[in-house]
N, C-alpha and C. Protein backbone atom coordinates (compact mmCIF):
# COMPACT_ATOMS: atom_id res chain seq x y z
N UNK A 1 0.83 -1.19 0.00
CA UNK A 1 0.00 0.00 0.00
C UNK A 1 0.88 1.26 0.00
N UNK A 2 1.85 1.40 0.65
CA UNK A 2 2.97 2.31 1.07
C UNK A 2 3.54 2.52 -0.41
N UNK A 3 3.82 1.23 -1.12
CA UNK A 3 4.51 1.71 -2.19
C UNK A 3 3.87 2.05 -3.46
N UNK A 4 2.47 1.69 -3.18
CA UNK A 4 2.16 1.64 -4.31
C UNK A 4 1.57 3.76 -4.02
N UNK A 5 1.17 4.14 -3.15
CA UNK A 5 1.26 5.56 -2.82
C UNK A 5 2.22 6.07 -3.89
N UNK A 6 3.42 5.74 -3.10
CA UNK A 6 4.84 6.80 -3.34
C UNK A 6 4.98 6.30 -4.76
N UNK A 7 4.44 5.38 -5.37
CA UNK A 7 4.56 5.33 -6.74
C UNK A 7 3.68 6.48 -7.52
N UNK A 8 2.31 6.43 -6.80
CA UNK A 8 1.62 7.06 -7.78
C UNK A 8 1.85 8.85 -7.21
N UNK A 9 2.30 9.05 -6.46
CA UNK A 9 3.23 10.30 -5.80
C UNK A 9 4.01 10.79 -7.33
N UNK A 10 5.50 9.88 -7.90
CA UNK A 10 5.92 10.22 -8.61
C UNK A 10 5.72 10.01 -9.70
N UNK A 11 4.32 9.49 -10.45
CA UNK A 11 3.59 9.88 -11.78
C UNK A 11 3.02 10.84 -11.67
N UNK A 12 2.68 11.27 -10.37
CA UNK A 12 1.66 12.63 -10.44
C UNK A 12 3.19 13.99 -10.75
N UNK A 13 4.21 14.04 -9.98
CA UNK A 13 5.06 14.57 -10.05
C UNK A 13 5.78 14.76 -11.76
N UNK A 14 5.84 13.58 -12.32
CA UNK A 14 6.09 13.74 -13.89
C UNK A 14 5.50 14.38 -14.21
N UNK A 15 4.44 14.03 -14.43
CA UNK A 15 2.86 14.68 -15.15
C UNK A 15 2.90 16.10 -14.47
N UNK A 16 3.44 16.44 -13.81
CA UNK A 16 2.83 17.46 -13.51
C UNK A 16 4.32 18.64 -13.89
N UNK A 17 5.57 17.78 -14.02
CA UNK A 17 6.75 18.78 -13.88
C UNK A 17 6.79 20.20 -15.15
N UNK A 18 6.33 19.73 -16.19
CA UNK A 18 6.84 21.02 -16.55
C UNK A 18 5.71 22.35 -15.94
N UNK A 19 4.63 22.30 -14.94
CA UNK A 19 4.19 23.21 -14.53
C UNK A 19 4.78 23.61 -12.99
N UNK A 20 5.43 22.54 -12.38
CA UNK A 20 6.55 23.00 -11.13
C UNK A 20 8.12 23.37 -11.05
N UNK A 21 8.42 23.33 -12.69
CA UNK A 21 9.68 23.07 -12.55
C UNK A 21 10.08 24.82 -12.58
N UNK A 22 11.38 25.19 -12.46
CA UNK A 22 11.30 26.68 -11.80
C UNK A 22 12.12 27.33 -13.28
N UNK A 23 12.98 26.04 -13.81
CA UNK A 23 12.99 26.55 -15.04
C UNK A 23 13.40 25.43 -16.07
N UNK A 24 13.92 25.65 -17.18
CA UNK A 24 14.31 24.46 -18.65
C UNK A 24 15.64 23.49 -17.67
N UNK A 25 15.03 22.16 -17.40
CA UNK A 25 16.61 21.31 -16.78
C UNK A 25 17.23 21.20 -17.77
N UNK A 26 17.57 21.65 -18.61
CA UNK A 26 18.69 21.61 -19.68
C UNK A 26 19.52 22.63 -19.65
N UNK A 27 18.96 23.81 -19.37
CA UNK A 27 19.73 25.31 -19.70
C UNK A 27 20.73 25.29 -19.00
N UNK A 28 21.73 25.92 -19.85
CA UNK A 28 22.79 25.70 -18.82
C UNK A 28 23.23 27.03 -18.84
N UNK A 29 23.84 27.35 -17.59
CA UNK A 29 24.12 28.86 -17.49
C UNK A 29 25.50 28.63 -16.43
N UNK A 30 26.64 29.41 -17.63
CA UNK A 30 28.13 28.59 -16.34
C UNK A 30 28.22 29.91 -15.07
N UNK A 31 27.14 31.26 -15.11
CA UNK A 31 27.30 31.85 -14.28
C UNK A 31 26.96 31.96 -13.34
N UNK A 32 26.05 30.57 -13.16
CA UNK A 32 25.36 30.47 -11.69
C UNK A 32 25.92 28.65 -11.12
N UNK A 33 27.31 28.42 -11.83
CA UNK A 33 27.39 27.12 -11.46
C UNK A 33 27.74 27.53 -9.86
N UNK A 34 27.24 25.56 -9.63
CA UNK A 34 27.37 25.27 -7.56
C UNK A 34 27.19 25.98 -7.24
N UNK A 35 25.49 27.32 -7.16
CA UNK A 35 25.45 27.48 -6.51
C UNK A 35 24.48 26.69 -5.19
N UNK A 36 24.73 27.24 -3.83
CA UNK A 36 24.43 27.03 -3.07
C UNK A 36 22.25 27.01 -3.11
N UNK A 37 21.82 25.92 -2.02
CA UNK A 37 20.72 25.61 -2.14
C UNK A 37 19.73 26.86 -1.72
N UNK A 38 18.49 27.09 -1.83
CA UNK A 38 17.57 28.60 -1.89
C UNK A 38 18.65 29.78 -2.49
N UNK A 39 19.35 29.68 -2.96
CA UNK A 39 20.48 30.97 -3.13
C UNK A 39 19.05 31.13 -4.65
N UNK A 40 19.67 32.92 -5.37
CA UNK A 40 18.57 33.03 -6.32
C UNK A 40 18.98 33.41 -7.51
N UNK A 41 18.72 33.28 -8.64
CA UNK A 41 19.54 33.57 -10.13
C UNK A 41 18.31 34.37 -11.05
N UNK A 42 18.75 34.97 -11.65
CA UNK A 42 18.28 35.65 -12.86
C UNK A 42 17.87 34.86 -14.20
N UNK A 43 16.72 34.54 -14.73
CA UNK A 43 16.82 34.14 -15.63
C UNK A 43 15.68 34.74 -16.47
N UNK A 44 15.51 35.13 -17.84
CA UNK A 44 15.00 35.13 -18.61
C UNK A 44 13.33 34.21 -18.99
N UNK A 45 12.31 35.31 -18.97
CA UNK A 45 11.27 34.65 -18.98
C UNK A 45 10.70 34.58 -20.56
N UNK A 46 9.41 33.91 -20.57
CA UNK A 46 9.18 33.77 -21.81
C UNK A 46 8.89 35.10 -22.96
N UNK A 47 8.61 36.03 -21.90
CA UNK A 47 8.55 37.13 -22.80
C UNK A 47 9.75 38.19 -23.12
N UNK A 48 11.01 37.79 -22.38
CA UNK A 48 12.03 38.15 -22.61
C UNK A 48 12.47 38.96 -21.37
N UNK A 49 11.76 39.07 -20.79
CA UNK A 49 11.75 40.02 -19.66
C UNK A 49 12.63 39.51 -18.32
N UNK A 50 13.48 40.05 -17.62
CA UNK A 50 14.41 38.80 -16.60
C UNK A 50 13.22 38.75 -15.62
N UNK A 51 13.35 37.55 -14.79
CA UNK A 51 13.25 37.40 -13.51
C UNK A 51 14.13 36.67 -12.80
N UNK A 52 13.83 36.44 -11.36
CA UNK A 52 14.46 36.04 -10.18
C UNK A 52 13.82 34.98 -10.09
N UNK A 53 14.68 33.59 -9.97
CA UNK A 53 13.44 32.34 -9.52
C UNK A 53 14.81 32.08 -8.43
N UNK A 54 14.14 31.04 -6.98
CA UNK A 54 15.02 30.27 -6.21
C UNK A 54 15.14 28.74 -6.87
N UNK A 55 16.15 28.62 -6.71
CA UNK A 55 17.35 27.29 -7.13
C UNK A 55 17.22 26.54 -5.59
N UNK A 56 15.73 25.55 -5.32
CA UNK A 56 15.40 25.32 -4.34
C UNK A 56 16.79 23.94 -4.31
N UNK A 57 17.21 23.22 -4.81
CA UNK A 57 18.11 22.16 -4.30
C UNK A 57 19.64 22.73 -5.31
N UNK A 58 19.87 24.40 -5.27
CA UNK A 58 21.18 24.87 -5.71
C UNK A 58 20.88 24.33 -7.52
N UNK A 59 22.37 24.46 -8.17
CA UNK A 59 22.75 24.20 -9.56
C UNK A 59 23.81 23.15 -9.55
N UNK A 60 24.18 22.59 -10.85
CA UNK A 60 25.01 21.81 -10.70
C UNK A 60 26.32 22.68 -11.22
N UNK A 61 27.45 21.48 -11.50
CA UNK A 61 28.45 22.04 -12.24
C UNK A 61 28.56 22.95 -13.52
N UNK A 62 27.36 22.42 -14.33
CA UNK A 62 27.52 23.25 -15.30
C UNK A 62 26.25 24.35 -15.31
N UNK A 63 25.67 24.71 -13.89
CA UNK A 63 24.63 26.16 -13.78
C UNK A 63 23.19 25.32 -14.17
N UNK A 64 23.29 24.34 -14.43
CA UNK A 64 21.91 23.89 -14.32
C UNK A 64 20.88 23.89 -13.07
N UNK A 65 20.00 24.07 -12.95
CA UNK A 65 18.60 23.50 -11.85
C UNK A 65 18.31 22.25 -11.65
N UNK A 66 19.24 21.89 -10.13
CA UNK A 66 19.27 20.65 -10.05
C UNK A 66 17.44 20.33 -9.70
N UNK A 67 16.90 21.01 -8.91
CA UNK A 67 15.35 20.54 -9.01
C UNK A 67 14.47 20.74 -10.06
N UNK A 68 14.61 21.42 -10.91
CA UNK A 68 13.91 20.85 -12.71
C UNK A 68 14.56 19.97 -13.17
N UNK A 69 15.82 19.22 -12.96
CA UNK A 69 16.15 18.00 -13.34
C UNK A 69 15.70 16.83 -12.73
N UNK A 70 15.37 17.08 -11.20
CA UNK A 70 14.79 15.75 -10.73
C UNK A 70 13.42 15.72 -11.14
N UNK A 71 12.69 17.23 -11.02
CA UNK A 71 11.45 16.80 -11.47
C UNK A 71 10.95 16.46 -12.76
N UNK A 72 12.01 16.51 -13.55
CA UNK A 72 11.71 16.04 -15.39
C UNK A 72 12.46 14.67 -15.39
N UNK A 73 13.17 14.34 -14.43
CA UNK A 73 13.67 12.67 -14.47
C UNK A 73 12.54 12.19 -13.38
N UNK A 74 11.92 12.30 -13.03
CA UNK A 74 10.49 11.66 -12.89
C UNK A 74 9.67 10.85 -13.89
N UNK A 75 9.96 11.60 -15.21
CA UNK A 75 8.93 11.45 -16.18
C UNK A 75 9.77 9.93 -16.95
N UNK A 76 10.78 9.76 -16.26
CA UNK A 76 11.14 8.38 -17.01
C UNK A 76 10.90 7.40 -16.45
């Protein structure tokens, strides 16, 4: 019962990532690499306009959003 929950936990989480994710897990930006976790970056919205989103689990090495990557590796 437990697992079958936390299973359907992370189909709802796929299905649902590209409306939680904070931005593209692909983009890579080397000016915000490692940073640190809630720390906050600038990025470019769809209308061109910047904003500020938080980098809730930090970036990786190469400035990516490590939490739009977990939540789009859900979907596999």
């Amino acid at each position: 019962m437990l697992g079958g929950g936390i299973f359907a936990l992370i189909v709802v989480i796929g299905l649902l990532a590209p409306l939680l994710a904070t931005t593209d897990p692909a983009q890579i930006d080397p000016t915000v690499r490692n940073k640190r976790p809630g720390a906050e970056r600038t990025v470019r919205a769809d209308d061109g306009r910047p904003r500020v989103v938080k980098v809730w689990m930090g970036t990786d090495t190469l400035g990516r959003d490590v939490y739009s990557r977990v939540l789009y590796g859900a979907r596999v």
